[in-house]
Every structure is written in C-alpha cells, then in structure tokens.
N, C-alpha and C. Protein backbone atom coordinates (compact mmCIF):
# COMPACT_ATOMS: atom_id res chain seq x y z
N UNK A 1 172.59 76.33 106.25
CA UNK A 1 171.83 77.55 106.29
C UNK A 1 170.41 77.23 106.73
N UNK A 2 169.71 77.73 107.92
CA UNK A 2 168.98 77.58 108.27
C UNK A 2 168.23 78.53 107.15
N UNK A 3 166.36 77.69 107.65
CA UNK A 3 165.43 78.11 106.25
C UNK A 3 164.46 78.72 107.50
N UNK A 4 163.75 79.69 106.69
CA UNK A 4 162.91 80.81 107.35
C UNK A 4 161.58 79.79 107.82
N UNK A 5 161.42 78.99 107.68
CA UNK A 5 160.11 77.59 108.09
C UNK A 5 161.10 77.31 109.61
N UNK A 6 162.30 77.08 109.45
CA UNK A 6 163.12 76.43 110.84
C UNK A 6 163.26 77.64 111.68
N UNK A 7 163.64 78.78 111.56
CA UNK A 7 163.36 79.94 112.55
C UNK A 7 162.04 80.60 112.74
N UNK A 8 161.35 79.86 112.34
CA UNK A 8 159.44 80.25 112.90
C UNK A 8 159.65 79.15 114.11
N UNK A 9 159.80 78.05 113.45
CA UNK A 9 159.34 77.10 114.46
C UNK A 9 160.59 77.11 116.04
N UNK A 10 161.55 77.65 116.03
CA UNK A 10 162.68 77.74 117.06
C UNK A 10 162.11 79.09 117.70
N UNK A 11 161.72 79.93 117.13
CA UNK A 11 161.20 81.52 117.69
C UNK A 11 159.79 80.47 118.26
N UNK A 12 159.38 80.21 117.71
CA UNK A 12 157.75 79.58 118.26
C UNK A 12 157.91 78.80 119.88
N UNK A 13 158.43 77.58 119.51
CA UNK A 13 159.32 76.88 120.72
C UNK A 13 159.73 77.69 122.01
N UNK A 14 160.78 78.47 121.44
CA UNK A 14 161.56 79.28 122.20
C UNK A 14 160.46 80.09 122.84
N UNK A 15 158.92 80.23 123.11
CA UNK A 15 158.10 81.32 123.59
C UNK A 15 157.11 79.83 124.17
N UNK A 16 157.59 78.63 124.17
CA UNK A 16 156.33 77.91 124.62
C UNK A 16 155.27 77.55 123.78
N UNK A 17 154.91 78.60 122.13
CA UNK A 17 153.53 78.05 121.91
C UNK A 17 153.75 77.13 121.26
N UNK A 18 152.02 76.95 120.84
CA UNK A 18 152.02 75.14 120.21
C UNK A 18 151.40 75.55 118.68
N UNK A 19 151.62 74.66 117.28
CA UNK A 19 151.32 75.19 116.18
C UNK A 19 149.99 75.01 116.56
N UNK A 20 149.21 74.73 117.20
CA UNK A 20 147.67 75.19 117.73
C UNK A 20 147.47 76.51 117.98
N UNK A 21 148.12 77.06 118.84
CA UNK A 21 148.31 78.16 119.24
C UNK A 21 148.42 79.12 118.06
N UNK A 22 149.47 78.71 117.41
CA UNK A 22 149.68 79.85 116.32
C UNK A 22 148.94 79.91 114.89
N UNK A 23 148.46 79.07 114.98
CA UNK A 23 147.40 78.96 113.55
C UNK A 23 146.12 79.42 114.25
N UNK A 24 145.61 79.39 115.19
CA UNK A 24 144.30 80.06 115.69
C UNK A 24 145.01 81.38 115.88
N UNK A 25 145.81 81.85 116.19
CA UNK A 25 145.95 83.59 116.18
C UNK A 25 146.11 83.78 114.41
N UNK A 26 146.76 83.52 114.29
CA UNK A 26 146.51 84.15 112.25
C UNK A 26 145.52 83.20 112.07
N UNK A 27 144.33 83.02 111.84
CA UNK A 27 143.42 82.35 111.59
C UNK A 27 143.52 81.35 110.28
N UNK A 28 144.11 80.45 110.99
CA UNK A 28 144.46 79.39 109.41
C UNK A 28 144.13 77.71 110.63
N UNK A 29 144.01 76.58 110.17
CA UNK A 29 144.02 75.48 110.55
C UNK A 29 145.80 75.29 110.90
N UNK A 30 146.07 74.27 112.20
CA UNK A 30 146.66 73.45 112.54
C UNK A 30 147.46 72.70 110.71
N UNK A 31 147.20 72.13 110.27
CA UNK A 31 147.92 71.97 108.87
C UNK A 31 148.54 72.84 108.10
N UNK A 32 147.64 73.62 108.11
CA UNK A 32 148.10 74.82 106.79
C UNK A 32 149.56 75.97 107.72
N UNK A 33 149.26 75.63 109.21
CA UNK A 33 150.49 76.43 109.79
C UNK A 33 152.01 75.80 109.72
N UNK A 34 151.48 73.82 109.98
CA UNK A 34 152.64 72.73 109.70
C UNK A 34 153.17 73.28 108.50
N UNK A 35 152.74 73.13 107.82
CA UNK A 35 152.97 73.67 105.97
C UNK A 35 154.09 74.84 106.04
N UNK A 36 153.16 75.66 106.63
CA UNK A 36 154.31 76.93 106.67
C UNK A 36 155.83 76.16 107.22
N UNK A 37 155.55 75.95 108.10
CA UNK A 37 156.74 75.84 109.57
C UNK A 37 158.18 74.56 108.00
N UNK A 38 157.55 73.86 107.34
CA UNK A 38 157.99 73.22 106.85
C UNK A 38 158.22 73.27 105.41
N UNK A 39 158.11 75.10 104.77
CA UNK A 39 158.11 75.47 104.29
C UNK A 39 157.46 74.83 102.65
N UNK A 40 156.45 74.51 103.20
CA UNK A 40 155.47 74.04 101.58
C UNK A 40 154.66 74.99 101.06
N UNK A 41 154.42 76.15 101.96
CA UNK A 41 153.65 77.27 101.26
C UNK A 41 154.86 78.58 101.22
N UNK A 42 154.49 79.74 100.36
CA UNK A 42 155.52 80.57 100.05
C UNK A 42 154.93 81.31 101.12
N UNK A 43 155.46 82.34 101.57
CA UNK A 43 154.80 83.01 102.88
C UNK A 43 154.61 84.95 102.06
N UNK A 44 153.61 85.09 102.58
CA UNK A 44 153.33 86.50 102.49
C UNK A 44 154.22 87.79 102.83
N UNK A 45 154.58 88.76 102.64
CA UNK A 45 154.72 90.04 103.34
C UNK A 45 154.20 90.24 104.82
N UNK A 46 152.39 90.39 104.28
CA UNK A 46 151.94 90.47 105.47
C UNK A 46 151.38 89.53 106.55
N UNK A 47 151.94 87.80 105.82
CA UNK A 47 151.90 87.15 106.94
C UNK A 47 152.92 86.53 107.71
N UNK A 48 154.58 86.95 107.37
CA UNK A 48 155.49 86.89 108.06
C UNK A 48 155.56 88.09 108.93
N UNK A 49 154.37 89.45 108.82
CA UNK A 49 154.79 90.50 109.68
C UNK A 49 153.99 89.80 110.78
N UNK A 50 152.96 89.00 110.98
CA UNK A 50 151.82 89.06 111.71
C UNK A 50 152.74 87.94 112.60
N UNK A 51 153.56 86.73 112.43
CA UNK A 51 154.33 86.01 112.50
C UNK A 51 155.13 86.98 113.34
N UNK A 52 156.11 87.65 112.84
CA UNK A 52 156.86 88.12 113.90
C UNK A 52 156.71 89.03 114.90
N UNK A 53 155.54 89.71 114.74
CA UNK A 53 154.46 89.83 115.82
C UNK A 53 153.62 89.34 116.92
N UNK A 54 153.75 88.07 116.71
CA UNK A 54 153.19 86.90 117.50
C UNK A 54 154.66 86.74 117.97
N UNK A 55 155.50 86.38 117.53
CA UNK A 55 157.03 85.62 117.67
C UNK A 55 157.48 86.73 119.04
N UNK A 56 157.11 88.00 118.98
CA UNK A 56 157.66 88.89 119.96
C UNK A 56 159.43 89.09 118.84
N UNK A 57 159.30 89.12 117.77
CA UNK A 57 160.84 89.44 117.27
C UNK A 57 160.40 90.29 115.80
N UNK A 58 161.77 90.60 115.48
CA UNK A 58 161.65 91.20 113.91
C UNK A 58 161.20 90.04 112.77
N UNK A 59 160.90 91.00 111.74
CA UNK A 59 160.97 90.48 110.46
C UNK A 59 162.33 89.81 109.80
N UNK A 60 163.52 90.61 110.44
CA UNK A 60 164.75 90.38 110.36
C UNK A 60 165.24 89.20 110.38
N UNK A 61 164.93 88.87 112.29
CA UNK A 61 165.26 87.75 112.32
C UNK A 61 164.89 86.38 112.16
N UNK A 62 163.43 86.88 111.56
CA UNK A 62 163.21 85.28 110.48
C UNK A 62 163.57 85.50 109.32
N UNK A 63 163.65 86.08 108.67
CA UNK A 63 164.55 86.21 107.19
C UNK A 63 166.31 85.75 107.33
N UNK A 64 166.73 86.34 108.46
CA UNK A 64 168.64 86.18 108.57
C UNK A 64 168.46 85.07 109.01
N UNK A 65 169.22 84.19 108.44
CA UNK A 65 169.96 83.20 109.21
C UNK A 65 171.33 83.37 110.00
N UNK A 66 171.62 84.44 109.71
CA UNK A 66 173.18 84.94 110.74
C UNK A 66 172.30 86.38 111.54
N UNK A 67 171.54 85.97 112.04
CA UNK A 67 171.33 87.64 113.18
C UNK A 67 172.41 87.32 114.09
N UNK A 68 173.00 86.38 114.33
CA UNK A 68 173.77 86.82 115.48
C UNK A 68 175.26 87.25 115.13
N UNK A 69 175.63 87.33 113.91
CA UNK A 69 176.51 88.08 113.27
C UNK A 69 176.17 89.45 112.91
N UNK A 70 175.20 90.16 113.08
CA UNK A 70 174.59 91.45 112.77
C UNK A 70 175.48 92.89 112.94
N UNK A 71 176.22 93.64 111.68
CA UNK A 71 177.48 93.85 111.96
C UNK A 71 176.63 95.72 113.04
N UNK A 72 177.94 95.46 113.56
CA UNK A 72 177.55 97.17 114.64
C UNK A 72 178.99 98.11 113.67
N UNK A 73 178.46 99.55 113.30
CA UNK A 73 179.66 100.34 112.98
C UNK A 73 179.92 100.58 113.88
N UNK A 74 180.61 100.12 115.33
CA UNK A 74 181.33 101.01 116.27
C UNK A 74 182.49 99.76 116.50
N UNK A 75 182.26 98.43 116.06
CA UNK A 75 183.66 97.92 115.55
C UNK A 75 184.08 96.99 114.80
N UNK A 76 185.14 95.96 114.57
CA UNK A 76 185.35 95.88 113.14
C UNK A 76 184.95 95.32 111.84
N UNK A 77 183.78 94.58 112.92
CA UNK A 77 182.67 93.49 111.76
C UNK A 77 182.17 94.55 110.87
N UNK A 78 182.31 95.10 110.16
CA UNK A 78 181.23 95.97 109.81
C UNK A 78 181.59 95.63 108.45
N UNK A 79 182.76 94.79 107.63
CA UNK A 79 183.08 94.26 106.55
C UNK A 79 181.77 92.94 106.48
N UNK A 80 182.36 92.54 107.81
CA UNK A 80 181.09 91.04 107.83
C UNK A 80 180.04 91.37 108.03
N UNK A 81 179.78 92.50 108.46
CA UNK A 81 178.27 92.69 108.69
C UNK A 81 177.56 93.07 106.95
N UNK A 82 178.19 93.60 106.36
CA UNK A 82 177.90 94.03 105.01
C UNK A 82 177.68 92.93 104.38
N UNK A 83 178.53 92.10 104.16
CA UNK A 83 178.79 90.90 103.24
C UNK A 83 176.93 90.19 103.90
N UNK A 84 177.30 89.94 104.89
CA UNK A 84 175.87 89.38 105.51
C UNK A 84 174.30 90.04 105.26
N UNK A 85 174.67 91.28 105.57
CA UNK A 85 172.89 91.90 104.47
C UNK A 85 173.01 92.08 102.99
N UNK A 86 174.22 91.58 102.44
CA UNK A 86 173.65 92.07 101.09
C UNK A 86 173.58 90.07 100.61
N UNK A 87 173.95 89.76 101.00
CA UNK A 87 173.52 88.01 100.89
C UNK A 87 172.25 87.90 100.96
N UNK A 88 171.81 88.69 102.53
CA UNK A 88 170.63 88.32 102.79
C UNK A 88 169.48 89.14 102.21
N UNK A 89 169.56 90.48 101.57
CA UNK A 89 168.74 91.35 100.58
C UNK A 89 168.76 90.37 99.15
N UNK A 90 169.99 89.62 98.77
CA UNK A 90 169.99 88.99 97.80
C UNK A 90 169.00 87.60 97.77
N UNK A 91 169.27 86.95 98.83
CA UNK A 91 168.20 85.73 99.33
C UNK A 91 167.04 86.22 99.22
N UNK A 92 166.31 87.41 99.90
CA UNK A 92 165.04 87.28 100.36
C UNK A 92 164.61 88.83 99.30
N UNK A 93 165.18 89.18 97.87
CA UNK A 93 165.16 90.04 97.46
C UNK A 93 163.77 90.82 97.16
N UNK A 94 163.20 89.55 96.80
CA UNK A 94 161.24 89.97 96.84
C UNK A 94 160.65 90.95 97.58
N UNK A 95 161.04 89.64 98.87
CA UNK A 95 160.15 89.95 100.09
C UNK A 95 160.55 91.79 100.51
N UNK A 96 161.95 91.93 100.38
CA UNK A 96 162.53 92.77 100.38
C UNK A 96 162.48 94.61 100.18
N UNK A 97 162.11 94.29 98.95
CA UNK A 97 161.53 95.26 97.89
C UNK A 97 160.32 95.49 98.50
N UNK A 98 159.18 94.84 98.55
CA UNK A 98 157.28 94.96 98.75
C UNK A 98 157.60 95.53 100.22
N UNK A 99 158.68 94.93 101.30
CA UNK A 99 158.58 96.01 102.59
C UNK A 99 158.66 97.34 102.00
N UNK A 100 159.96 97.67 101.19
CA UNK A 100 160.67 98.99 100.94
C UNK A 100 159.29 99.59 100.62
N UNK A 101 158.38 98.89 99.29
CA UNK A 101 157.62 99.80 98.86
C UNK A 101 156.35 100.17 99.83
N UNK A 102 156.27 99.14 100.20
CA UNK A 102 154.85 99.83 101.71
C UNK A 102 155.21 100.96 102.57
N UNK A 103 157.09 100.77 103.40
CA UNK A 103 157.07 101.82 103.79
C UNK A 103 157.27 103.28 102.88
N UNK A 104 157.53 103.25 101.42
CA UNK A 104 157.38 104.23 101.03
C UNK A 104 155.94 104.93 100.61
N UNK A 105 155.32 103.66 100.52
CA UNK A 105 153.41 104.45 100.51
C UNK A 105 153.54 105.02 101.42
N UNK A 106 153.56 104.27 102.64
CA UNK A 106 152.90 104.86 103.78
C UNK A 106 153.56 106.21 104.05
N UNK A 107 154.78 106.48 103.67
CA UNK A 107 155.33 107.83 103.61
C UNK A 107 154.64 108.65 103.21
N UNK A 108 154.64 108.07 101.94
CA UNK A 108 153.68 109.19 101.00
C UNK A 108 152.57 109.64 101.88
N UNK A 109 152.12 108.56 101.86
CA UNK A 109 150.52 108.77 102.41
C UNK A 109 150.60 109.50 103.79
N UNK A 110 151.17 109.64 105.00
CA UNK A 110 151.70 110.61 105.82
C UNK A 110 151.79 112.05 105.52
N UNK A 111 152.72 111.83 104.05
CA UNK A 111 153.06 113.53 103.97
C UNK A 111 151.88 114.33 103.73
N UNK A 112 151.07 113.32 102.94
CA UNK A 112 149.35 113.98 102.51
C UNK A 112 148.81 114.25 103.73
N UNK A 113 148.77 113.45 104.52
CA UNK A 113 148.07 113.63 105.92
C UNK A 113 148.41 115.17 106.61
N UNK A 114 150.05 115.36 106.17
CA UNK A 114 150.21 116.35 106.78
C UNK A 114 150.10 117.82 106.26
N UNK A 115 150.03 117.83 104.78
CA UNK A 115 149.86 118.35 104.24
C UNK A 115 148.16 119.04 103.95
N UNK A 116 147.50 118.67 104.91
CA UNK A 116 146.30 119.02 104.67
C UNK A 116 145.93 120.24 105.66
C-alpha cells in the first residue's frame, strides 16, 4: 500500500518539479518538504489542499492508493469501487471529516450570503 508521502513525491516527479521547487511555493524550507515527502510530519487539511493544487490533481488522489480502481456506477465495479472508499474514508477518517466540515461551513456561510 502505497503511503500519501510516496504519491506526493510520484505526482511531484511526474510534473518535473524539484522538492526546491515545492517547498518555496508553500513556503517551508527544502527539509521540512523532504520530511513531508517521507512522511515524518503529519500533514494538514489545508496543506495537502495547497499540495494538490500545486500537484495539478485531487485531494483524492493523494489520499487513495487505488485511484485507478475508482468504481464508475455505469458498470460492474461498483461492489469494488465501494469496498475501496469506505477503506479509504476508514484510513484517512480525520482528514476526512475536517473536509466534510469546511464544506459544510462554507455552505452555511453561502446560504447567509444569500440570504441577505
């Protein structure tokens, strides 16, 4: 099972940059990005979004280690596709939750907007 430190650094690769590169865009030192990539620091919410923002990919697919099993309902994986996000809601259950609840602020906070 690949670890969310090994699909930063293959998404990173895979685009050419250098952990120079990517520690001067999120403003951290050359070390403290190694760290990440090699998973010695726990990683943020909002600094795996900024990460897959740079990466040009989802949040998704540094959290899954099976995106390329990603089930479609139009055919029959959709047993395996299940089994596969609820593994992976189970793995990354934290991180998980703090998305759910931001996008439900920000809901909130919308409806006020519109509500005015």
């Amino acid at each position: 099972m690949a670890k969310v430190g090994k699909r930063i650094r293959k998404c990173r690769e895979r685009l050419g940059y250098s952990q120079e590169y990517m520690a001067s865009q999120l403003e951290i030192t050359q070390s403290s990005y190694a760290k990440l990539e090699n998973e010695q620091v726990k990683l943020s919410v909002g600094r795996i979004k900024q990460i897959a923002q740079l990466l040009e990919t989802s949040v998704h697919e540094l959290l899954n280690d099976k995106t390329e099993n990603t089930f479609s309902i139009f055919d029959n994986e959709y047993a395996v596709g299940q089994k596969i996000v609820e593994n992976m809601y189970v793995t990354n259950k934290e991180l998980y939750e703090k998305i759910i609840k931001d996008k439900d602020d920000e809901i909130a906070f919308l409806r006020k907007q519109l509500d005015k």
